[in-house]
N, C-alpha and C. Protein backbone atom coordinates (compact mmCIF):
# COMPACT_ATOMS: atom_id res chain seq x y z
N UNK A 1 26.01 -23.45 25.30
CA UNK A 1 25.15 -23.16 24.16
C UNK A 1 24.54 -24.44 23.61
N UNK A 2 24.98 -25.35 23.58
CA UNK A 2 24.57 -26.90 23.51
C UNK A 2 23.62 -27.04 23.72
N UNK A 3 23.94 -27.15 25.32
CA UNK A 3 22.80 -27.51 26.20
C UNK A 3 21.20 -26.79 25.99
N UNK A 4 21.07 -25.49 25.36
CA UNK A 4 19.80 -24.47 25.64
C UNK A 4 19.90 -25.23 24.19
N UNK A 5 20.23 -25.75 23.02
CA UNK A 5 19.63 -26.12 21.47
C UNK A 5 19.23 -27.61 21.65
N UNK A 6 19.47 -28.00 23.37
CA UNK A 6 18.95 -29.43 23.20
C UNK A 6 18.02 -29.63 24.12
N UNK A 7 17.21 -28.30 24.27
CA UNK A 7 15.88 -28.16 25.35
C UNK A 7 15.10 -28.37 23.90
N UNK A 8 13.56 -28.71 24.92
CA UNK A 8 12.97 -29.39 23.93
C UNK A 8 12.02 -27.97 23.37
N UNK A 9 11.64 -27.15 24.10
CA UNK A 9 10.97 -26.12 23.58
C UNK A 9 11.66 -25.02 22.80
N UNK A 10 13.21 -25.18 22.94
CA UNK A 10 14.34 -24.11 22.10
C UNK A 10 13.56 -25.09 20.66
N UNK A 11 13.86 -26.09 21.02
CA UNK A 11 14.24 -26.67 19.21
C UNK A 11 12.77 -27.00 18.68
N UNK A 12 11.35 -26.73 19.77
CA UNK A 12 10.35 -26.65 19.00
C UNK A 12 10.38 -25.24 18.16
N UNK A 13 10.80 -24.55 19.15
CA UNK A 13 10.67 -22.79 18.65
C UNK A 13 11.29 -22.69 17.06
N UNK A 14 12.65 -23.06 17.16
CA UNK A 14 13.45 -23.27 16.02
C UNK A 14 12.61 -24.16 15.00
N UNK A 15 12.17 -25.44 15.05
CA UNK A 15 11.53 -26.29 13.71
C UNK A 15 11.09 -25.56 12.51
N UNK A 16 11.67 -25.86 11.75
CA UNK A 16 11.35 -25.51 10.32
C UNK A 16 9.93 -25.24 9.75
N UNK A 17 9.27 -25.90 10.00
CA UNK A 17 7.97 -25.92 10.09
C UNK A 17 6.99 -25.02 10.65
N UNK A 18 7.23 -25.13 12.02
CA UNK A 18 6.13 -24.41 12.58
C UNK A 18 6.88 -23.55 13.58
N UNK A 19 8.14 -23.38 13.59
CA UNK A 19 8.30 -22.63 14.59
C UNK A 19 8.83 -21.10 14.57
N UNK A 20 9.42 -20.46 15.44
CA UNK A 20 9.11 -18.94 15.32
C UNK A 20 10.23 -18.31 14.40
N UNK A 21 11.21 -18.60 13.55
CA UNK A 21 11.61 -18.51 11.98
C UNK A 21 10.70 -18.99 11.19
N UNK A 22 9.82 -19.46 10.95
CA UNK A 22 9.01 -20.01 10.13
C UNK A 22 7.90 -18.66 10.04
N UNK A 23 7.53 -18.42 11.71
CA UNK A 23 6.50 -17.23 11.36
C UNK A 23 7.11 -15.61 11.42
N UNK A 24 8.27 -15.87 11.37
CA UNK A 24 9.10 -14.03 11.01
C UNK A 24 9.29 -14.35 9.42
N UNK A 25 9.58 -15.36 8.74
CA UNK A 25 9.22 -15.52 7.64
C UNK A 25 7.89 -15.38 7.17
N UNK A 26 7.06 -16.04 7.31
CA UNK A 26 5.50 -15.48 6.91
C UNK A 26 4.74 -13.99 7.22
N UNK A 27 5.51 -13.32 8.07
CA UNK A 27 5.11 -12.21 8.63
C UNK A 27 6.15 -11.34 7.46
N UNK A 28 6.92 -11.59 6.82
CA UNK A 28 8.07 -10.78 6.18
C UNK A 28 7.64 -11.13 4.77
N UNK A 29 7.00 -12.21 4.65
CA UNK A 29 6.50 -12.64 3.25
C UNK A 29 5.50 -11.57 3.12
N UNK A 30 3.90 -11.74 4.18
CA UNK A 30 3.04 -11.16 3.38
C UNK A 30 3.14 -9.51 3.31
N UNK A 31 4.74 -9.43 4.48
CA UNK A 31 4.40 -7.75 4.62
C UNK A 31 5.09 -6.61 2.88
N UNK A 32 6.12 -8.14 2.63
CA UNK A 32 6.66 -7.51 1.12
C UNK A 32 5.88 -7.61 0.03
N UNK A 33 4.85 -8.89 0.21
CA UNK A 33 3.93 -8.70 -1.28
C UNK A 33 2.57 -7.66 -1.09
N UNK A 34 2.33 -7.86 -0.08
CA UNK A 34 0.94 -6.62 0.36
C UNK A 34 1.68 -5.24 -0.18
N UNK A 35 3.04 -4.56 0.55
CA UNK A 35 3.35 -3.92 0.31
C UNK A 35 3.58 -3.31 -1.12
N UNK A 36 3.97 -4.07 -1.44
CA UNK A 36 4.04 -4.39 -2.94
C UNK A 36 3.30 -4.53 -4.34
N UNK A 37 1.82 -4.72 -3.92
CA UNK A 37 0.82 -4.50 -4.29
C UNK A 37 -0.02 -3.72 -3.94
N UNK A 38 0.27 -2.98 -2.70
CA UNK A 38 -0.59 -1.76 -2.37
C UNK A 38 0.45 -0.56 -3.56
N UNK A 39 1.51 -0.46 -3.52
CA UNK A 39 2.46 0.73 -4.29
C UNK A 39 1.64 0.35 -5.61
N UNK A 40 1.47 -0.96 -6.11
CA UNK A 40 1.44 -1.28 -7.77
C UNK A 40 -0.17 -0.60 -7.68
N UNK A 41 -1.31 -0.74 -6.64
CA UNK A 41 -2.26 0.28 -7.01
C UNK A 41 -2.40 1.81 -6.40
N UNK A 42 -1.53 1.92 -5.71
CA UNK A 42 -1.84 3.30 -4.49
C UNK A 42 -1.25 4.05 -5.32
N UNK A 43 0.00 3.95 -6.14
CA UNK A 43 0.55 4.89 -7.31
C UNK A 43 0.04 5.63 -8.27
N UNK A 44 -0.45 5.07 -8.59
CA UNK A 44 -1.36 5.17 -9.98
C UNK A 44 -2.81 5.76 -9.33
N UNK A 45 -3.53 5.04 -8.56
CA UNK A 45 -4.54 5.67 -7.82
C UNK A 45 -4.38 7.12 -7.26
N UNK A 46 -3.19 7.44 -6.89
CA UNK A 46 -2.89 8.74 -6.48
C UNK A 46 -2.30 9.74 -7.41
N UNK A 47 -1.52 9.33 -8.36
CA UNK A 47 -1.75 10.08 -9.58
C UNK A 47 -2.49 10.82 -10.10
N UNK A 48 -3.44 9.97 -10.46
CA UNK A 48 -5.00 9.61 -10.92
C UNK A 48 -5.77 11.07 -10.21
N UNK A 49 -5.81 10.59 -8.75
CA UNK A 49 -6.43 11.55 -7.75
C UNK A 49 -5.74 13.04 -8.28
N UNK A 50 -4.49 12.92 -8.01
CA UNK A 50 -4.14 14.58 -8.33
C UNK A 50 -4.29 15.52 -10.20
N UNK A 51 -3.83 14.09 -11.03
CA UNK A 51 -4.38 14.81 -12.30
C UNK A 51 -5.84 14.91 -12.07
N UNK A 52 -6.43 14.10 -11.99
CA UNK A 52 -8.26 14.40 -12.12
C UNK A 52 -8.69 15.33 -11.69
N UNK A 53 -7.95 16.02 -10.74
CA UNK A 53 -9.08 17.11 -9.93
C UNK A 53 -9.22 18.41 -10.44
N UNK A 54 -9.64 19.34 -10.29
CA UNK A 54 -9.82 20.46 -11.23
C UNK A 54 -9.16 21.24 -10.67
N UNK A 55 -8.19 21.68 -12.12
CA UNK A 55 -7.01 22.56 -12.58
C UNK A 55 -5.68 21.39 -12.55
N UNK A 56 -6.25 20.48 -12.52
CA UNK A 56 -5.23 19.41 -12.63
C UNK A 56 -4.79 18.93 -14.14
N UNK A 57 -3.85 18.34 -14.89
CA UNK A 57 -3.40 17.82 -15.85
C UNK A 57 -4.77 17.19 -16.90
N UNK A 58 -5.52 16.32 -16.17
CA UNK A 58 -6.44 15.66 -16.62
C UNK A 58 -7.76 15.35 -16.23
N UNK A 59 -8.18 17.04 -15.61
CA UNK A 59 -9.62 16.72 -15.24
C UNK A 59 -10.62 15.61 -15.17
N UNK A 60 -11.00 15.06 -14.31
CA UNK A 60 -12.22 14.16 -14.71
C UNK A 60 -13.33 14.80 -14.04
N UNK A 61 -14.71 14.06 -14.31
CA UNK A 61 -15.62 14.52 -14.56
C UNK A 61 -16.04 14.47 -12.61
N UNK A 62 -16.92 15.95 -12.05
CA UNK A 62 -17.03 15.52 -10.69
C UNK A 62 -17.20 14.82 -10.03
N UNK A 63 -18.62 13.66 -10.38
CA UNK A 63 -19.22 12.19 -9.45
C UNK A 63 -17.82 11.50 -9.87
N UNK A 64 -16.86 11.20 -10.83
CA UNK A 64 -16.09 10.35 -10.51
C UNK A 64 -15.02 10.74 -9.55
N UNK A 65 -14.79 12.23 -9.64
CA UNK A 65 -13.40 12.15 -8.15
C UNK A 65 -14.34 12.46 -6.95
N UNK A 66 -15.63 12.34 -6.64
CA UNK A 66 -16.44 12.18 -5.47
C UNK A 66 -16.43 10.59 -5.43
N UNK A 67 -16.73 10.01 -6.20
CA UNK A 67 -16.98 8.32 -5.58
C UNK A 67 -15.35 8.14 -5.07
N UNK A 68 -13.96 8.32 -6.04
CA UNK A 68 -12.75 7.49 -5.37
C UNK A 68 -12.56 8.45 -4.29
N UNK A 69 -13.09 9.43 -4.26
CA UNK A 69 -12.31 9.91 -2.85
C UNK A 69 -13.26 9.74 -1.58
N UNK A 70 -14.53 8.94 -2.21
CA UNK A 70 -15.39 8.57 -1.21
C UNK A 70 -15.04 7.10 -0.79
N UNK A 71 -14.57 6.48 -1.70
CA UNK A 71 -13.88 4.72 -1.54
C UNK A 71 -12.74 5.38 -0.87
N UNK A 72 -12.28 6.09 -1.08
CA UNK A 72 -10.08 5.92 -0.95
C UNK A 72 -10.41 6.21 0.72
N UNK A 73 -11.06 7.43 1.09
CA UNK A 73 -11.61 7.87 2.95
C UNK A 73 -12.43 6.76 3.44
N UNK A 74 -13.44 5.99 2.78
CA UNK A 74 -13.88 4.95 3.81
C UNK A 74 -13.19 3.58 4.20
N UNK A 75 -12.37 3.47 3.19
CA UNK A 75 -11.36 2.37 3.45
C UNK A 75 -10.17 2.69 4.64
N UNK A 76 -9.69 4.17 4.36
CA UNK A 76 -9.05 4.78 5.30
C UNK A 76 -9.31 4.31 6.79
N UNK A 77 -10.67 4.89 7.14
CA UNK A 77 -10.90 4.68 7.72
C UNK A 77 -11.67 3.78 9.43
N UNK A 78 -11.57 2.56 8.20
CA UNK A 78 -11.86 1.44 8.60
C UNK A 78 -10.67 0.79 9.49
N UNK A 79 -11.33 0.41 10.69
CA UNK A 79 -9.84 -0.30 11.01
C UNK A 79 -9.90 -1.40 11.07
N UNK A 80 -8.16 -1.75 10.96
CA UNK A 80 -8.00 -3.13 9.91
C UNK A 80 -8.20 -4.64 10.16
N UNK A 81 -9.21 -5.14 11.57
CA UNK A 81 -9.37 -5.83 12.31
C UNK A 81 -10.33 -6.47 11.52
N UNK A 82 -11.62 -5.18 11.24
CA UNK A 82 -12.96 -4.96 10.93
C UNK A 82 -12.44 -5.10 9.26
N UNK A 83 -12.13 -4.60 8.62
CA UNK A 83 -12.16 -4.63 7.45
C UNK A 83 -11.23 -6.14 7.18
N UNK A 84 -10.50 -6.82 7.57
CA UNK A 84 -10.04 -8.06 7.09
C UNK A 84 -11.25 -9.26 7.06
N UNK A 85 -12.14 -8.54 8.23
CA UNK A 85 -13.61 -9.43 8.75
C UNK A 85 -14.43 -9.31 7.51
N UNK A 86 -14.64 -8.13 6.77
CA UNK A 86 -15.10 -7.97 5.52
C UNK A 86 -14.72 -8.38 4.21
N UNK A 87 -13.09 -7.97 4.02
CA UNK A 87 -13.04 -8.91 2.84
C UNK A 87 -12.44 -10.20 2.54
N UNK A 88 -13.04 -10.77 3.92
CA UNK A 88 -13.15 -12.66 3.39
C UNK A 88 -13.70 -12.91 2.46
N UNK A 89 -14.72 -12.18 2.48
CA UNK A 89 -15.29 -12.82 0.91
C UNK A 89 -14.75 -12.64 -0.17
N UNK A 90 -13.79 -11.81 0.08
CA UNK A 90 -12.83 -11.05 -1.82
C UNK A 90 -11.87 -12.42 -1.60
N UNK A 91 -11.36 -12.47 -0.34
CA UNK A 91 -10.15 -13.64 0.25
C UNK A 91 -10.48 -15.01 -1.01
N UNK A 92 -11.50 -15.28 -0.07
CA UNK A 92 -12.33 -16.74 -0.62
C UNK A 92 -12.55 -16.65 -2.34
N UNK A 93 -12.37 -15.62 -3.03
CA UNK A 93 -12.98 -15.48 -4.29
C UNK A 93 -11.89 -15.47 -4.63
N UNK A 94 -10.68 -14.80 -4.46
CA UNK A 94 -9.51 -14.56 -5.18
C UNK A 94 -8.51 -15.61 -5.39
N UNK A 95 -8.26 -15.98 -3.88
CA UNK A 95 -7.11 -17.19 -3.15
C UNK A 95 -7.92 -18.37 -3.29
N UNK A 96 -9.20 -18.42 -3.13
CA UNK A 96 -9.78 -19.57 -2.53
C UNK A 96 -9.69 -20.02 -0.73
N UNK A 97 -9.66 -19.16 -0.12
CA UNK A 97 -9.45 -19.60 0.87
C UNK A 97 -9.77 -18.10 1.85
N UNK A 98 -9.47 -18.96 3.20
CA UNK A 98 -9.66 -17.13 4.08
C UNK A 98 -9.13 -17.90 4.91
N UNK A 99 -8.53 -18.83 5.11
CA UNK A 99 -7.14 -18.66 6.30
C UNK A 99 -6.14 -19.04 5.93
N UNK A 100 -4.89 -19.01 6.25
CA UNK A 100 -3.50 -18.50 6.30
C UNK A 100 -2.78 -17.29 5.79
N UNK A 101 -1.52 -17.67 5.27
CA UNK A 101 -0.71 -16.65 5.47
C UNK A 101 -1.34 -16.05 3.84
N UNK A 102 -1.42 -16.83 2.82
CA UNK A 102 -1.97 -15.97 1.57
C UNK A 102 -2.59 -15.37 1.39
N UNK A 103 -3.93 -16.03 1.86
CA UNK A 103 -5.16 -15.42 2.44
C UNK A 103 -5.06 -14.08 3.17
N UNK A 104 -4.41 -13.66 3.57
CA UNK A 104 -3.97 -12.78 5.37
C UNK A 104 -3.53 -10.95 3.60
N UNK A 105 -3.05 -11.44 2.70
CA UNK A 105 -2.42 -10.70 2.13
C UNK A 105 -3.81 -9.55 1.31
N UNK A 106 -4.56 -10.62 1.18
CA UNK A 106 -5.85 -9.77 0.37
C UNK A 106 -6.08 -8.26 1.37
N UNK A 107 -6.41 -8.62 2.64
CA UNK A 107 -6.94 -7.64 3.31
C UNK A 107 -5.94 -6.60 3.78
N UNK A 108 -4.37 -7.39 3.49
CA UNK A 108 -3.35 -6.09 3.78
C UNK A 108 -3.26 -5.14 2.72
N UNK A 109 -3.69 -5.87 1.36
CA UNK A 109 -3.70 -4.76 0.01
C UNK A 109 -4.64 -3.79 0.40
N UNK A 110 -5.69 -4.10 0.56
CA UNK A 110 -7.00 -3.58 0.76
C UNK A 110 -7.01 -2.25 1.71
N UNK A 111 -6.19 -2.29 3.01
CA UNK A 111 -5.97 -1.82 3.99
C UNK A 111 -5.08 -0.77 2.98
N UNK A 112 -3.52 -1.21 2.71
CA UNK A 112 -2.82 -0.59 2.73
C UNK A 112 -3.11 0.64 1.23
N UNK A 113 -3.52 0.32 0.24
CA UNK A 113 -3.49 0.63 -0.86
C UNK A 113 -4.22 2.10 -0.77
N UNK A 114 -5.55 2.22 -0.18
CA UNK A 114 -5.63 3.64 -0.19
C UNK A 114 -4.97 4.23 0.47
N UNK A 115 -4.16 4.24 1.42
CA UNK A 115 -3.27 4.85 2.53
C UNK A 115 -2.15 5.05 1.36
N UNK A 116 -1.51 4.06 1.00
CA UNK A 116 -0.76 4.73 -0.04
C UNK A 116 -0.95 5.99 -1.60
N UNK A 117 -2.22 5.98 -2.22
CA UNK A 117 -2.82 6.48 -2.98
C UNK A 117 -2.67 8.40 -1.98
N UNK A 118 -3.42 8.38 -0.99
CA UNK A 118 -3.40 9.40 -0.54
C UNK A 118 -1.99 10.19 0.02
N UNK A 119 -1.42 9.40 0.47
CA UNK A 119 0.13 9.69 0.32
C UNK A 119 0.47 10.47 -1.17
N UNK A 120 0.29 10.06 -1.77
CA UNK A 120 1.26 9.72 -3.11
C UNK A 120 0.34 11.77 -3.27
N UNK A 121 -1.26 11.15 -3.33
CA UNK A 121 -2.21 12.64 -3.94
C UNK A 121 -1.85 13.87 -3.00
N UNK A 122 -1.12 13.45 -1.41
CA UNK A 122 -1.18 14.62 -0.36
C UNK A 122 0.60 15.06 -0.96
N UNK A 123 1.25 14.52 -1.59
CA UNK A 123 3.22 15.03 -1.86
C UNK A 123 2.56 15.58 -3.36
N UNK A 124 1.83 15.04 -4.00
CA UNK A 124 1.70 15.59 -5.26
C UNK A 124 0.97 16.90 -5.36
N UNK A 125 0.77 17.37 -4.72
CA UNK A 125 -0.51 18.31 -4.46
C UNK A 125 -0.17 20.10 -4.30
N UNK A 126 0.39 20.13 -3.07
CA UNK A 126 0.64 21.47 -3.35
C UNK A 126 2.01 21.94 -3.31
N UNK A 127 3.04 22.25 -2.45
CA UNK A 127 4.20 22.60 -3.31
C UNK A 127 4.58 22.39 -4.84
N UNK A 128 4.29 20.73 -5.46
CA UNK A 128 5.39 20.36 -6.26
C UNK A 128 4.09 20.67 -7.68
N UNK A 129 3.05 21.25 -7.40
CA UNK A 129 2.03 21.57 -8.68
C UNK A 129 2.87 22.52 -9.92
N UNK A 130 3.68 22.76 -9.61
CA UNK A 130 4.78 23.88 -10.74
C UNK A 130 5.42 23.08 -11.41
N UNK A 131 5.21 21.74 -11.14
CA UNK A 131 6.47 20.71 -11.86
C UNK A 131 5.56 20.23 -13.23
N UNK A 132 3.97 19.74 -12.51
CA UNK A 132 2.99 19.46 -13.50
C UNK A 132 2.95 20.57 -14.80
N UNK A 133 2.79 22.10 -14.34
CA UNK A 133 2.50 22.64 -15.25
C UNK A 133 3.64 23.17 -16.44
N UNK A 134 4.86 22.98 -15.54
CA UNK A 134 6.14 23.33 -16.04
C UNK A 134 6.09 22.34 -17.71
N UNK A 135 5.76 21.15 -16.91
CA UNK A 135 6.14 20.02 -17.70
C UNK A 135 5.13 19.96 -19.05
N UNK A 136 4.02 20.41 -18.78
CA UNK A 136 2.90 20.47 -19.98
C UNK A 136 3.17 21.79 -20.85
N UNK A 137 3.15 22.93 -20.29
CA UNK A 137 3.65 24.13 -20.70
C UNK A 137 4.77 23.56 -21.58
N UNK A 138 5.70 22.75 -21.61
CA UNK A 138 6.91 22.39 -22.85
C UNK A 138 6.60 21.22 -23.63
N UNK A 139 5.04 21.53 -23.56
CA UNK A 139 4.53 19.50 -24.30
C UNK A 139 4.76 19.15 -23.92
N UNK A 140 5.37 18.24 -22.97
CA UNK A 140 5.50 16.90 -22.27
C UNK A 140 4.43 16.16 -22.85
N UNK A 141 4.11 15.35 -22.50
CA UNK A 141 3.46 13.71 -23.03
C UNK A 141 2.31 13.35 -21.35
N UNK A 142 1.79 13.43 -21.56
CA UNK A 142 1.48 12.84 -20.15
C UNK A 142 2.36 11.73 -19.50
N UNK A 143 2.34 10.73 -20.26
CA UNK A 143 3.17 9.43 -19.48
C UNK A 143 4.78 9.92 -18.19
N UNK A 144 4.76 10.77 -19.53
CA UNK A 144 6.55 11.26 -19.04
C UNK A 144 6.44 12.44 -17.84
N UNK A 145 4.94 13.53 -18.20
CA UNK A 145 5.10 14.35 -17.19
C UNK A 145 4.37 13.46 -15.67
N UNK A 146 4.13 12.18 -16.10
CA UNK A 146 4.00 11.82 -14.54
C UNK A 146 4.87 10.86 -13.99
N UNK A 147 5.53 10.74 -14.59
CA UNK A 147 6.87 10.17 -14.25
C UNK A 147 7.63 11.15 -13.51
N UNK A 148 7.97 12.00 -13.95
CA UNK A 148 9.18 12.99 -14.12
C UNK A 148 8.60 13.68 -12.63
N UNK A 149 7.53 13.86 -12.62
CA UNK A 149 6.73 14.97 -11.68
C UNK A 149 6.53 13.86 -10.60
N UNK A 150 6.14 13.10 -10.58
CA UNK A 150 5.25 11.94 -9.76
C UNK A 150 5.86 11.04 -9.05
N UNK A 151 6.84 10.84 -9.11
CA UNK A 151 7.81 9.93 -8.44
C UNK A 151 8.03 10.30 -6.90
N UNK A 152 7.76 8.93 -6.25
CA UNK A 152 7.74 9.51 -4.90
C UNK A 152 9.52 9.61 -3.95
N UNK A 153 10.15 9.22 -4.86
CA UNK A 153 11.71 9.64 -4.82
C UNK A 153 12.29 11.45 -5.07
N UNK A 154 11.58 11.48 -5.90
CA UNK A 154 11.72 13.15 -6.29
C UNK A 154 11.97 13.98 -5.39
N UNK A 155 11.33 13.30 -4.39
CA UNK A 155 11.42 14.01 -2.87
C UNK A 155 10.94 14.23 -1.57
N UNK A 156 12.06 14.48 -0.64
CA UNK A 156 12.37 14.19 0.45
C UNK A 156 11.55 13.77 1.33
N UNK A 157 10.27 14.56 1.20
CA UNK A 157 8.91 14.44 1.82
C UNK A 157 8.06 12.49 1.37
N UNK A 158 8.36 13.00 0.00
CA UNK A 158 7.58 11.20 -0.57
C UNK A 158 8.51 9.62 -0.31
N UNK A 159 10.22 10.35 0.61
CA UNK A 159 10.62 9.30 0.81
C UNK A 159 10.53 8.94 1.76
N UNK A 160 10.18 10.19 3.14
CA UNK A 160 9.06 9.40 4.74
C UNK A 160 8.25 9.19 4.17
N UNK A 161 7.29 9.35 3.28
CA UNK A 161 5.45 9.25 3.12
C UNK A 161 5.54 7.50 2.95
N UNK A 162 6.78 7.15 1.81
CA UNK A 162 6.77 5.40 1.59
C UNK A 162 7.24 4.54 2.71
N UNK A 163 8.55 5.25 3.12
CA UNK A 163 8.48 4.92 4.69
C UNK A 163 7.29 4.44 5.17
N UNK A 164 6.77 5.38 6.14
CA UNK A 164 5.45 5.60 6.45
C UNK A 164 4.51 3.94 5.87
N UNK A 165 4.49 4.55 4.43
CA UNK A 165 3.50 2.82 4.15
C UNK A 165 3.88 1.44 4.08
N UNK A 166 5.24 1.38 4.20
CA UNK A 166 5.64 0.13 4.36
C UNK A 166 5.65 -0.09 5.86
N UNK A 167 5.69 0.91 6.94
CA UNK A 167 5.95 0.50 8.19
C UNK A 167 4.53 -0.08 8.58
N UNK A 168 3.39 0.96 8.25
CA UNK A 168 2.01 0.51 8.25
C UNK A 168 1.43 -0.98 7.58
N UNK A 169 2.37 -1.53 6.76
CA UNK A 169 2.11 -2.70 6.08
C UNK A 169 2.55 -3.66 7.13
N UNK A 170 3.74 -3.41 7.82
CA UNK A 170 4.19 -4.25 8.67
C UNK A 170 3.40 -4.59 9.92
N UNK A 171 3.25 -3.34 10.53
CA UNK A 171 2.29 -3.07 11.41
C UNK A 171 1.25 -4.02 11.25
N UNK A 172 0.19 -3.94 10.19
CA UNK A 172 -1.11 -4.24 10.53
C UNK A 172 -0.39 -5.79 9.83
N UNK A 173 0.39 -6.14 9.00
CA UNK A 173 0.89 -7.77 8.93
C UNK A 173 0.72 -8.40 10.33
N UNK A 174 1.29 -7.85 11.43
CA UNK A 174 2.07 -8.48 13.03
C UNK A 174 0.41 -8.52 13.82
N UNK A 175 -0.61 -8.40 13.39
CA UNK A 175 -1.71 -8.16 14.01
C UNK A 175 -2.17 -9.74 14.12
């Protein structure tokens, strides 16, 4: 065992610096804060999506759930090669920069965040709609009936769906 930690390409691999612990670390970094910031907007965005729509908690008005569900599907659908190529420019504005590993995180939010949003609007949607109305029907508060209702723990289904978006975070991270 010596002998293979005193080859010279084992112990480049190993270097602190630049070698391949260094980039399962950077690959594990940006896949927990992307991740992490896609939930802090895909949550709420998908909320959002299921109260707003009509017969929902909190109607909004039609052109606005036509534009996010026209943003939330074209982002969808972009793949994430092409769309990181696009928002260099958010990169460069935000980070200051458009290469490395920080940089690399803008376009995983970007990617990941409507994928999560639609998750969140496709578990909230039709089975668990009896929970929304249950909860208003006894006053509830809004805050609390989307808590209570909205949580993607609640169930079984929303705990593959997060699955699901963290594996996709990883995924398009390793690209």
């Amino acid at each position: 065992m010596h002998e293979l930690l005193n080859i010279p390409e084992v112990q480049r691999l190993l270097a602190p610096a630049t070698g391949l612990l260094f980039a399962v670390w950077e690959t594990m970094y940006m896949t927990v804060v992307s991740t992490l910031f896609a939930y802090v907007i895909g949550l709420p965005l998908g909320v959002l999506m299921v109260a707003g729509e009509e017969g929902g908690v909190m109607p909004l008005p039609r052109p606005v759930m036509t534009v996010l569900n026209f943003i939330i599907n074209i982002l969808r659908s972009v793949p994430f090669l092409i769309l990181m190529v696009l928002v260099i420019p958010l990169s460069r504005l935000i980070i200051g920069t458009s290469i490395g590993t920080v940089a690399t995180i803008i376009p995983l939010i970007v990617a990941a965040f409507p994928f999560v949003a639609r998750l969140v609007r496709d578990i909230r949607r039709s089975p668990w709609l009896w929970r929304w109305q249950a909860s208003r029907a006894f006053s509830s508060r809004l805050p609390r009936t989307v808590h209570h209702s909205t949580s993607p723990s609640r169930t079984p289904a929303g705990m593959v769906r997060a699955r699901s978006a963290r594996i996709s975070c990883r995924w398009a991270a390793t690209l």
